[in-house]
PDB file of N, CA and C in Angstrom:
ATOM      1  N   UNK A   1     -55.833  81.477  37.089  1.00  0.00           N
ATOM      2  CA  UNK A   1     -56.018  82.825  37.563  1.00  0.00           C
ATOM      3  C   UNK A   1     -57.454  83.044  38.037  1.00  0.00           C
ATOM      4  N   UNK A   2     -58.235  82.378  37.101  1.00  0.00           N
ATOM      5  CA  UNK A   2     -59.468  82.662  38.014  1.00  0.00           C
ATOM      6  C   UNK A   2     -60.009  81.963  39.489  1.00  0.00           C
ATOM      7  N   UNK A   3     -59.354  80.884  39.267  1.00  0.00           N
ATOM      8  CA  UNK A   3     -59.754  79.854  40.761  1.00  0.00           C
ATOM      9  C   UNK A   3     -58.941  80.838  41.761  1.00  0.00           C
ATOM     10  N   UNK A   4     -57.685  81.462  41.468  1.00  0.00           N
ATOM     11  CA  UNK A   4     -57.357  82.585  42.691  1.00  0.00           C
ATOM     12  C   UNK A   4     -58.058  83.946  42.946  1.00  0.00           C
ATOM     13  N   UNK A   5     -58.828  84.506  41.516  1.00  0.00           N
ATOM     14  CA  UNK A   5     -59.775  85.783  42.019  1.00  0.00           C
ATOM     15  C   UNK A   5     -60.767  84.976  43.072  1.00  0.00           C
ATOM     16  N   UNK A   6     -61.346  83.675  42.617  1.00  0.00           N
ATOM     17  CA  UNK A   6     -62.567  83.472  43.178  1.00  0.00           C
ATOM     18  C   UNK A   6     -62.641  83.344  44.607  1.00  0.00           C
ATOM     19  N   UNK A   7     -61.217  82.477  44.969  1.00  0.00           N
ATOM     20  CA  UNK A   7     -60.698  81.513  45.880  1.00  0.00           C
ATOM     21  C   UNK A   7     -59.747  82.297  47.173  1.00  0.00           C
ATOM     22  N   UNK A   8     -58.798  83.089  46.400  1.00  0.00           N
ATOM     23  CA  UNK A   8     -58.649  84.102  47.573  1.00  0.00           C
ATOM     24  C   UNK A   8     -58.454  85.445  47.404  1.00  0.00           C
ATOM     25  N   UNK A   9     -59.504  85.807  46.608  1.00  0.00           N
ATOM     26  CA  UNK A   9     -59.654  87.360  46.225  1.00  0.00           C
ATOM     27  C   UNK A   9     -61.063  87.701  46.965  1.00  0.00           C
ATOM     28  N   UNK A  10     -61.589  86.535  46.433  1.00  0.00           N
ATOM     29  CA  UNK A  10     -63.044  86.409  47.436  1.00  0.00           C
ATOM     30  C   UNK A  10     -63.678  87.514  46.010  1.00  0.00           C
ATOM     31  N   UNK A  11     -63.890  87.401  44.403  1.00  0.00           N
ATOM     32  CA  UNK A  11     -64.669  88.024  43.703  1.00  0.00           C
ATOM     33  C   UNK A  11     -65.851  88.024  43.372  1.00  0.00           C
ATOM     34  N   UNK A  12     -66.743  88.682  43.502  1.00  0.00           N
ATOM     35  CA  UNK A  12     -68.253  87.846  42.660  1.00  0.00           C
ATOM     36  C   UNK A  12     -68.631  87.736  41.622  1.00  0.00           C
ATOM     37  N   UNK A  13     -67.427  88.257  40.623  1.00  0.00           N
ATOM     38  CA  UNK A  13     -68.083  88.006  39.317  1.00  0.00           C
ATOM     39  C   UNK A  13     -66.438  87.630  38.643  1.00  0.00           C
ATOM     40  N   UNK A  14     -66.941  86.978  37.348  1.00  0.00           N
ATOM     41  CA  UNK A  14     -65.420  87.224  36.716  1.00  0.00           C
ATOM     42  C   UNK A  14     -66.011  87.917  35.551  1.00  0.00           C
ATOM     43  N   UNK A  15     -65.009  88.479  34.698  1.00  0.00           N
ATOM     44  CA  UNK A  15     -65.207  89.171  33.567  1.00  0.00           C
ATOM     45  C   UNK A  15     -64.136  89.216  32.552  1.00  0.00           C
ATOM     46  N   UNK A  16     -64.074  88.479  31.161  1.00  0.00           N
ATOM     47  CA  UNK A  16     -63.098  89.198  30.501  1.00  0.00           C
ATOM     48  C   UNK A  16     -62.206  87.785  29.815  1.00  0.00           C
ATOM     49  N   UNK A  17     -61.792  87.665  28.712  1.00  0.00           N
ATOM     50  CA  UNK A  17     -61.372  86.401  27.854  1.00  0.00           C
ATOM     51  C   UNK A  17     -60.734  87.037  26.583  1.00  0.00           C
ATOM     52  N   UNK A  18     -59.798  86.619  25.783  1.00  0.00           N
ATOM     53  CA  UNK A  18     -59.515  86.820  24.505  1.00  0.00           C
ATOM     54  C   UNK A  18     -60.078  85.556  23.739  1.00  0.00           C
ATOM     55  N   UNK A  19     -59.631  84.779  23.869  1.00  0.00           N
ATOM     56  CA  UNK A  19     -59.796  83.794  23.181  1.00  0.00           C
ATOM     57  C   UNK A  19     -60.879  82.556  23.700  1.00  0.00           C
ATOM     58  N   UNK A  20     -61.708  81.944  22.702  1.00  0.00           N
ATOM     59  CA  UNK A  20     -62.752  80.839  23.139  1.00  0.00           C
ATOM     60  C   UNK A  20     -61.736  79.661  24.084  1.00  0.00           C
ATOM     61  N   UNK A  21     -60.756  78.963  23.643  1.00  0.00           N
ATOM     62  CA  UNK A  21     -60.471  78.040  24.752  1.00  0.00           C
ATOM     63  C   UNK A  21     -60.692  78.246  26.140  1.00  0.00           C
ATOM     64  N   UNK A  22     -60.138  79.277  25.961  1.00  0.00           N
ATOM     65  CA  UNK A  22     -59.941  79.600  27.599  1.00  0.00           C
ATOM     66  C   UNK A  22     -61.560  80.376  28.119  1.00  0.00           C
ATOM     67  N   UNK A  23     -61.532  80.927  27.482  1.00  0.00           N
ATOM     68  CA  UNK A  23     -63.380  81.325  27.381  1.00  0.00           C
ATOM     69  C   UNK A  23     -63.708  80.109  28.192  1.00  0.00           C
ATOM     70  N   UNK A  24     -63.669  79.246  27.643  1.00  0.00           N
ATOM     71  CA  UNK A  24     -64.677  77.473  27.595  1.00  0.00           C
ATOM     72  C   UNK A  24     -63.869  77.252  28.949  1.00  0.00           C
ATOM     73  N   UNK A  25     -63.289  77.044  29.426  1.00  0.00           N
ATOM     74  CA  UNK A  25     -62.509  77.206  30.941  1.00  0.00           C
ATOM     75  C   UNK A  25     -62.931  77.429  31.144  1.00  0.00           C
ATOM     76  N   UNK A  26     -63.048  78.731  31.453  1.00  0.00           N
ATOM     77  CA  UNK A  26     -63.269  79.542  32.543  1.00  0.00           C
ATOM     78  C   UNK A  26     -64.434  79.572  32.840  1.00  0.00           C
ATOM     79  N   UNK A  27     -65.648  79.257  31.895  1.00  0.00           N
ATOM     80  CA  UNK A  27     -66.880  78.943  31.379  1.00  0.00           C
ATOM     81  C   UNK A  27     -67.212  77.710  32.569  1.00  0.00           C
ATOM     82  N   UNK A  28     -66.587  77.016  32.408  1.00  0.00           N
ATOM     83  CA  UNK A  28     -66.457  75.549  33.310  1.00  0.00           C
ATOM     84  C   UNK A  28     -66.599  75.873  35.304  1.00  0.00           C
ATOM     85  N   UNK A  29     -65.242  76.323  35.089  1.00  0.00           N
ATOM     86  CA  UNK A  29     -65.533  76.642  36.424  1.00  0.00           C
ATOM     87  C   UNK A  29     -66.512  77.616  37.196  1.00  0.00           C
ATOM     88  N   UNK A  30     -66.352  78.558  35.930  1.00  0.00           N
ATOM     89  CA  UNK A  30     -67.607  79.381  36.821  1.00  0.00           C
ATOM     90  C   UNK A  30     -69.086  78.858  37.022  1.00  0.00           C
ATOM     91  N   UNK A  31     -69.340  77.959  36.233  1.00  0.00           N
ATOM     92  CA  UNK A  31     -70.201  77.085  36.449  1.00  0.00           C
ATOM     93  C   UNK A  31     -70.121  76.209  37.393  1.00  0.00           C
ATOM     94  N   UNK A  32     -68.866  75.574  37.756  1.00  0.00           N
ATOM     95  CA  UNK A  32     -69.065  74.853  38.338  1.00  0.00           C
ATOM     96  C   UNK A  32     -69.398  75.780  40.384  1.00  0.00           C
ATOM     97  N   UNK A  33     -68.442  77.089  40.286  1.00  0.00           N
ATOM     98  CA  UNK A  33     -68.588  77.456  41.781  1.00  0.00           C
ATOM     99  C   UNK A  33     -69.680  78.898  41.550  1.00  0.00           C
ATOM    100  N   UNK A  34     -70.636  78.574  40.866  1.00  0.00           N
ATOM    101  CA  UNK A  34     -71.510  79.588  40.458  1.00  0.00           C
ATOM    102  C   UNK A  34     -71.402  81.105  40.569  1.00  0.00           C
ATOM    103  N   UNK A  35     -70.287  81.387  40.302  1.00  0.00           N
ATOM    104  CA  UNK A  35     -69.870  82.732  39.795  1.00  0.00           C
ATOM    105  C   UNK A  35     -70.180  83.342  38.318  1.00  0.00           C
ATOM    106  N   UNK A  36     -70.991  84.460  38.249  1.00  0.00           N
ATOM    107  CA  UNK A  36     -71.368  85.097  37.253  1.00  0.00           C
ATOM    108  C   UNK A  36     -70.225  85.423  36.064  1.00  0.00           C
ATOM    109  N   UNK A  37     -69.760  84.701  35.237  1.00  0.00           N
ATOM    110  CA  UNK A  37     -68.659  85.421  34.285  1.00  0.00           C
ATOM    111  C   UNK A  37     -69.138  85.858  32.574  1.00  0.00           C
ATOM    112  N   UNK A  38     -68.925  87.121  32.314  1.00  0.00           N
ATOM    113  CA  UNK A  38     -68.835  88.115  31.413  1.00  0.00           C
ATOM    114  C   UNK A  38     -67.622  87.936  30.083  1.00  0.00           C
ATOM    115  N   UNK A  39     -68.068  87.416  29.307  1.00  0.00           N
ATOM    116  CA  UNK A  39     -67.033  87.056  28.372  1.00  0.00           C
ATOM    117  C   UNK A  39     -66.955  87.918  27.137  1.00  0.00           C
ATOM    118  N   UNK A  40     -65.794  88.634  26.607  1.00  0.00           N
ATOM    119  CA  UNK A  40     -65.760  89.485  25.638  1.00  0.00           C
ATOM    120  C   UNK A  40     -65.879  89.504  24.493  1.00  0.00           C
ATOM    121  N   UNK A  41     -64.359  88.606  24.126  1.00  0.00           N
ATOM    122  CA  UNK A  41     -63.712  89.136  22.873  1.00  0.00           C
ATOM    123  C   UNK A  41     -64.088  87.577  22.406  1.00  0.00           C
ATOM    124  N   UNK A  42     -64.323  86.804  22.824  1.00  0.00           N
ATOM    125  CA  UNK A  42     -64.364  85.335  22.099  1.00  0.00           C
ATOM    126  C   UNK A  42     -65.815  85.767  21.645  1.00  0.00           C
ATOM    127  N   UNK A  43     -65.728  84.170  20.434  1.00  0.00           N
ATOM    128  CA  UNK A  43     -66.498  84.463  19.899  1.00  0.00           C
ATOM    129  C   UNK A  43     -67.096  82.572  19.051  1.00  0.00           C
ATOM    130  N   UNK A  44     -66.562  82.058  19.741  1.00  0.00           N
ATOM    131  CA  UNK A  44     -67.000  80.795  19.887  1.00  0.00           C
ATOM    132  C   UNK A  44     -68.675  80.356  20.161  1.00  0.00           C
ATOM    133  N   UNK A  45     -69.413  79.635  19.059  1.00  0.00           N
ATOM    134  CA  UNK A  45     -70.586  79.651  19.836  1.00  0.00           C
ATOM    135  C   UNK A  45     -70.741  78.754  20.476  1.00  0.00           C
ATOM    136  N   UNK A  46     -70.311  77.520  21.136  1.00  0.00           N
ATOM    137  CA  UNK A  46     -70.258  77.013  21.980  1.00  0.00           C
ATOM    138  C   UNK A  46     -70.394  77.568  23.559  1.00  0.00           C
ATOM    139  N   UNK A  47     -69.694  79.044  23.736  1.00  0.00           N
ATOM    140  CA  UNK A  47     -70.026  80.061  24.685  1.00  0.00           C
ATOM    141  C   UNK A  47     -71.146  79.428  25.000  1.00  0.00           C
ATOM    142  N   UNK A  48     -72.082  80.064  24.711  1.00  0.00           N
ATOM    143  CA  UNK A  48     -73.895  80.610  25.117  1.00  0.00           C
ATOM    144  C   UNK A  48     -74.172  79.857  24.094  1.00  0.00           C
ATOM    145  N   UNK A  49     -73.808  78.774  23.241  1.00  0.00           N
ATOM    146  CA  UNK A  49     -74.835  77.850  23.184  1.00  0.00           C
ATOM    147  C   UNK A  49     -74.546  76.231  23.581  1.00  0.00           C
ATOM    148  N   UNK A  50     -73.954  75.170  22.535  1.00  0.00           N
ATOM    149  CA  UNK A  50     -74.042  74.164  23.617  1.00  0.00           C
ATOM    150  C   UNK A  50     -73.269  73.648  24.933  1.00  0.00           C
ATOM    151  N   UNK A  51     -72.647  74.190  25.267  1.00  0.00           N
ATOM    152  CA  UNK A  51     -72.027  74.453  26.343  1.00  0.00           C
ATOM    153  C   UNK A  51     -72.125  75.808  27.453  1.00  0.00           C
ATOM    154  N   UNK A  52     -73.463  76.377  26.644  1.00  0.00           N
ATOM    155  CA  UNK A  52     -73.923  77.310  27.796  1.00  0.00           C
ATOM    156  C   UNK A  52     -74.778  77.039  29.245  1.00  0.00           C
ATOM    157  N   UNK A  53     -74.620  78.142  29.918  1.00  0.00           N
ATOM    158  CA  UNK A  53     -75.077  78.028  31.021  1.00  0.00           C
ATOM    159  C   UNK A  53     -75.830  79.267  31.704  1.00  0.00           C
ATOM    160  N   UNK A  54     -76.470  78.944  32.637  1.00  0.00           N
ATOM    161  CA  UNK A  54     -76.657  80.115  33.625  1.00  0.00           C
ATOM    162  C   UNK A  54     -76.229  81.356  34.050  1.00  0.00           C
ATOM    163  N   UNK A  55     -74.460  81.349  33.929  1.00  0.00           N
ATOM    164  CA  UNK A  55     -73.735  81.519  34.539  1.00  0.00           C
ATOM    165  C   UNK A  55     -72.897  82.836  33.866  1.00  0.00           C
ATOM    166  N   UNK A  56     -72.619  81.837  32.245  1.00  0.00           N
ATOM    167  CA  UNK A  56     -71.825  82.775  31.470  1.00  0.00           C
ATOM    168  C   UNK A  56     -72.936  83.507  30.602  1.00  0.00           C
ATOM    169  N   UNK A  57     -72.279  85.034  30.166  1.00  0.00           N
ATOM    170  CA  UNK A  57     -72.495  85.870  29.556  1.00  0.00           C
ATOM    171  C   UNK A  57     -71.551  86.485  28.164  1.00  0.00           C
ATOM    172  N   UNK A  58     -72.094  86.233  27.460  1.00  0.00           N
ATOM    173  CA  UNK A  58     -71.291  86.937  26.211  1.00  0.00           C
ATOM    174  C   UNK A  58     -71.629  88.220  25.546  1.00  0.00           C
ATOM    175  N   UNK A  59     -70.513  89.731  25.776  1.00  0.00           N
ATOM    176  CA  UNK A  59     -70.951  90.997  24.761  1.00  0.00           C
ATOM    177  C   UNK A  59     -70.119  90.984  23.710  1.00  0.00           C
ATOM    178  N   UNK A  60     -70.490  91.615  22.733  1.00  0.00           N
ATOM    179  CA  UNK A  60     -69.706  91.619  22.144  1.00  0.00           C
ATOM    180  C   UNK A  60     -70.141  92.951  21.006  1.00  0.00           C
ATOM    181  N   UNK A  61     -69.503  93.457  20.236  1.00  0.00           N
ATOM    182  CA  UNK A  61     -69.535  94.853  19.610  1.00  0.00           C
ATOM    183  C   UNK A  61     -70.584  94.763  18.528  1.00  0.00           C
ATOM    184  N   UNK A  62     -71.476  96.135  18.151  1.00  0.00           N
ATOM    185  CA  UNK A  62     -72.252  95.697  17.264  1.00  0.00           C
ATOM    186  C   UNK A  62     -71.965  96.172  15.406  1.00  0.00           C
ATOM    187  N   UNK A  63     -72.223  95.288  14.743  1.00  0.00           N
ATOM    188  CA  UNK A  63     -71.421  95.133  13.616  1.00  0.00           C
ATOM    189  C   UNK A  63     -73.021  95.434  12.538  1.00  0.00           C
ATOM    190  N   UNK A  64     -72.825  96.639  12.038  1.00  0.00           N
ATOM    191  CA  UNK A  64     -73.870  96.948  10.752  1.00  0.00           C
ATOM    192  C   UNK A  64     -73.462  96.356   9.460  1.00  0.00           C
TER     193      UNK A  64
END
């Protein structure tokens, strides 16, 4: 789904994941066709750390 927003949606950003696997996907490609992607609900640190990049972004809710 995302190689078709990117590919013939023509998007500039992606945004949005439940789960880290697919997080880590999507993570991949957007790296690889340098599209900015925004990742939510995962919570994998592999995200934004060793498998981070430039590219991806992780928010996530703040917990007192």
């Amino acid at each position: 789904m995302a190689k078709e927003l990117v590919m013939k949606e023509k998007v500039d950003i992606l945004a949005g994941t439940i789960n880290s696997s697919a997080t880590l996907a999507i993570s991949d490609f957007a790296k690889k066709e340098k599209i900015p992607f925004i990742c939510t609900f995962a919570k994998s640190e592999k995200i934004t750390g060793e498998q981070g990049h430039r590219y991806v972004f992780s928010v996530s809710e703040i917990r007192e």
